[in-house]
C-alpha atoms as a PDB file:
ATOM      1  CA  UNK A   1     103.036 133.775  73.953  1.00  0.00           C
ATOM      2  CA  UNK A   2     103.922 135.491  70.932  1.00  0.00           C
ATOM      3  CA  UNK A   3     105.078 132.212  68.651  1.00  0.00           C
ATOM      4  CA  UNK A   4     102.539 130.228  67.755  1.00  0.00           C
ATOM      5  CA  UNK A   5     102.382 126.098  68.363  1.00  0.00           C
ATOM      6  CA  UNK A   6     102.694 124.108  65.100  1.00  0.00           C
ATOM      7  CA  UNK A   7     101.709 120.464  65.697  1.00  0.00           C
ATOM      8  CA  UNK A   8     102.681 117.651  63.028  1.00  0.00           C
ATOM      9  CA  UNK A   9     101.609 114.326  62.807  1.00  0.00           C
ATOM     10  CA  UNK A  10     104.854 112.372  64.292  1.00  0.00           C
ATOM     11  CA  UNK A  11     103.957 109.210  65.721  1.00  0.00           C
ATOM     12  CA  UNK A  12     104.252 109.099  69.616  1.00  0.00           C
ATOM     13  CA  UNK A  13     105.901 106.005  71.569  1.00  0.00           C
ATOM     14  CA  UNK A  14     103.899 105.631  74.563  1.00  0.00           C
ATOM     15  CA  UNK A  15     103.821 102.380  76.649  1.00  0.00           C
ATOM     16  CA  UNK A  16     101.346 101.801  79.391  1.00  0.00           C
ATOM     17  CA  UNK A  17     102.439 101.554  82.752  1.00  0.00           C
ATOM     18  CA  UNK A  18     100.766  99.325  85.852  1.00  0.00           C
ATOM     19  CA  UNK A  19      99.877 101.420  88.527  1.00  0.00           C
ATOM     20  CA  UNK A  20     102.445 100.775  91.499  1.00  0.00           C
ATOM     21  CA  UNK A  21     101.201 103.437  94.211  1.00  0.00           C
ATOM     22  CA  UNK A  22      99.867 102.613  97.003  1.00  0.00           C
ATOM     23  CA  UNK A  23      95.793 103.543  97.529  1.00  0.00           C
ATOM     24  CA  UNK A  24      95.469 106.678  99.254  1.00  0.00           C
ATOM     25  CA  UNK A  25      93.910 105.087 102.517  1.00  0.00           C
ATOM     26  CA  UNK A  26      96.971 102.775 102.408  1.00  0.00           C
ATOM     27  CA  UNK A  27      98.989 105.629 103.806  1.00  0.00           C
ATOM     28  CA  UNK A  28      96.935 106.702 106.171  1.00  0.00           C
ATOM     29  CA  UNK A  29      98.664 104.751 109.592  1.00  0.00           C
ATOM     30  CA  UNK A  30      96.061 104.166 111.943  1.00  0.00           C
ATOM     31  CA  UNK A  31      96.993 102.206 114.744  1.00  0.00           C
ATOM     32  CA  UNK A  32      95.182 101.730 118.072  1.00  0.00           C
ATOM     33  CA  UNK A  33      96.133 103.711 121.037  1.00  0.00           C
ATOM     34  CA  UNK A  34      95.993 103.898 124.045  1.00  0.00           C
ATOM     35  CA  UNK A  35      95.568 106.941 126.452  1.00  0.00           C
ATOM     36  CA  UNK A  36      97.866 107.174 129.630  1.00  0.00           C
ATOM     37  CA  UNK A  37      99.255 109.670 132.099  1.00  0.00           C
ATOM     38  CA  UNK A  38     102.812 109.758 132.109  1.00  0.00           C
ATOM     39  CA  UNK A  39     104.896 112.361 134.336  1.00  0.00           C
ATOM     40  CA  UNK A  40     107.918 113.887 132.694  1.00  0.00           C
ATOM     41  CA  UNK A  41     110.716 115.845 133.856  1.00  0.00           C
ATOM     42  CA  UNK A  42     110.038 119.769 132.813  1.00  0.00           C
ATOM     43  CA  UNK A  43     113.659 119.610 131.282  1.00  0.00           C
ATOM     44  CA  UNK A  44     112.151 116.755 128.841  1.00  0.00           C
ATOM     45  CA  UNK A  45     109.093 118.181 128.485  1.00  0.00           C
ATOM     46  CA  UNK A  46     110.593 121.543 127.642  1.00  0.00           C
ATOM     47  CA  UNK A  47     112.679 119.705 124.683  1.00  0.00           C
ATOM     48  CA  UNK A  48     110.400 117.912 122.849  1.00  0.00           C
ATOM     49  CA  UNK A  49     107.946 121.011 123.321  1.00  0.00           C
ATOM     50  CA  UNK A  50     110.664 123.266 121.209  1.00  0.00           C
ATOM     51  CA  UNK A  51     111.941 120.464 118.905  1.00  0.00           C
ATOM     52  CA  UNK A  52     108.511 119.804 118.039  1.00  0.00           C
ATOM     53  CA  UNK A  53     107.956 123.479 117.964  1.00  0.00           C
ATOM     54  CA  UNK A  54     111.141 124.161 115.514  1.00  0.00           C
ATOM     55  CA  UNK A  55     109.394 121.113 113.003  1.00  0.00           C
ATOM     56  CA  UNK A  56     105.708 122.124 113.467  1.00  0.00           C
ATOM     57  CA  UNK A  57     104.817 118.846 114.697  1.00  0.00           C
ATOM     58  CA  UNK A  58     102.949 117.697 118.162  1.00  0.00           C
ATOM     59  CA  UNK A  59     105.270 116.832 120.587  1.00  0.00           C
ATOM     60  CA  UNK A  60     103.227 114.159 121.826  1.00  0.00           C
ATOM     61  CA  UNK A  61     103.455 112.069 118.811  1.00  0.00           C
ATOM     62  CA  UNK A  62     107.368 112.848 118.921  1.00  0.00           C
ATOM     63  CA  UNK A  63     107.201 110.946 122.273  1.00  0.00           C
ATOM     64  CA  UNK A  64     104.613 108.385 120.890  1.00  0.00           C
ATOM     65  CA  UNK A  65     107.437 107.200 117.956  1.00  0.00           C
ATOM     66  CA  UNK A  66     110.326 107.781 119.984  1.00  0.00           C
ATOM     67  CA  UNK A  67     108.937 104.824 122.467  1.00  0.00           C
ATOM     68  CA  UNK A  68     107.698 102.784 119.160  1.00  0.00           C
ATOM     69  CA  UNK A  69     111.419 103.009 117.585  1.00  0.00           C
ATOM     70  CA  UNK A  70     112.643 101.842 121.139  1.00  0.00           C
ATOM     71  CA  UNK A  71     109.979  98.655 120.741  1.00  0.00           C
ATOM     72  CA  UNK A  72     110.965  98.135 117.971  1.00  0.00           C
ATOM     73  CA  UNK A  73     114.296  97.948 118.022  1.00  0.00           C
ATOM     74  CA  UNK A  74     114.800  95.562 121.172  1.00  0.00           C
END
């Protein structure tokens, strides 16, 4: 930096502001679960291995939230 900073003594209009973000551990979703054995067709399997794969994400927890949404939404 080849300018140097010159600070002056304007006033500065600041206003404080409450804090509206959620608690880091208030993101953090931890529901119960439980484990089971469920048989898919390889096709299936084979789509939400790659879609999962193309997103980086685990493939069972695509399954897990597609079956939530479908709770949910009945």
């Amino acid at each position: 930096m080849k300018s140097k900073i010159r600070y002056n003594n304007e006033p500065i209009e600041a206003r404080v502001v409450s804090d509206f973000l959620p608690k880091p551990e208030d993101l953090i979703l931890k529901e119960k679960k439980t484990r089971v054995t469920l048989t898919l067709t390889s096709k299936s399997l084979d789509f939400f291995k790659s879609v999962a794969k193309k997103h980086k994400a685990s493939y069972q927890a695509m399954i897990r939230r597609l079956i939530d949404y479908y709770v949910i939404n009945q």
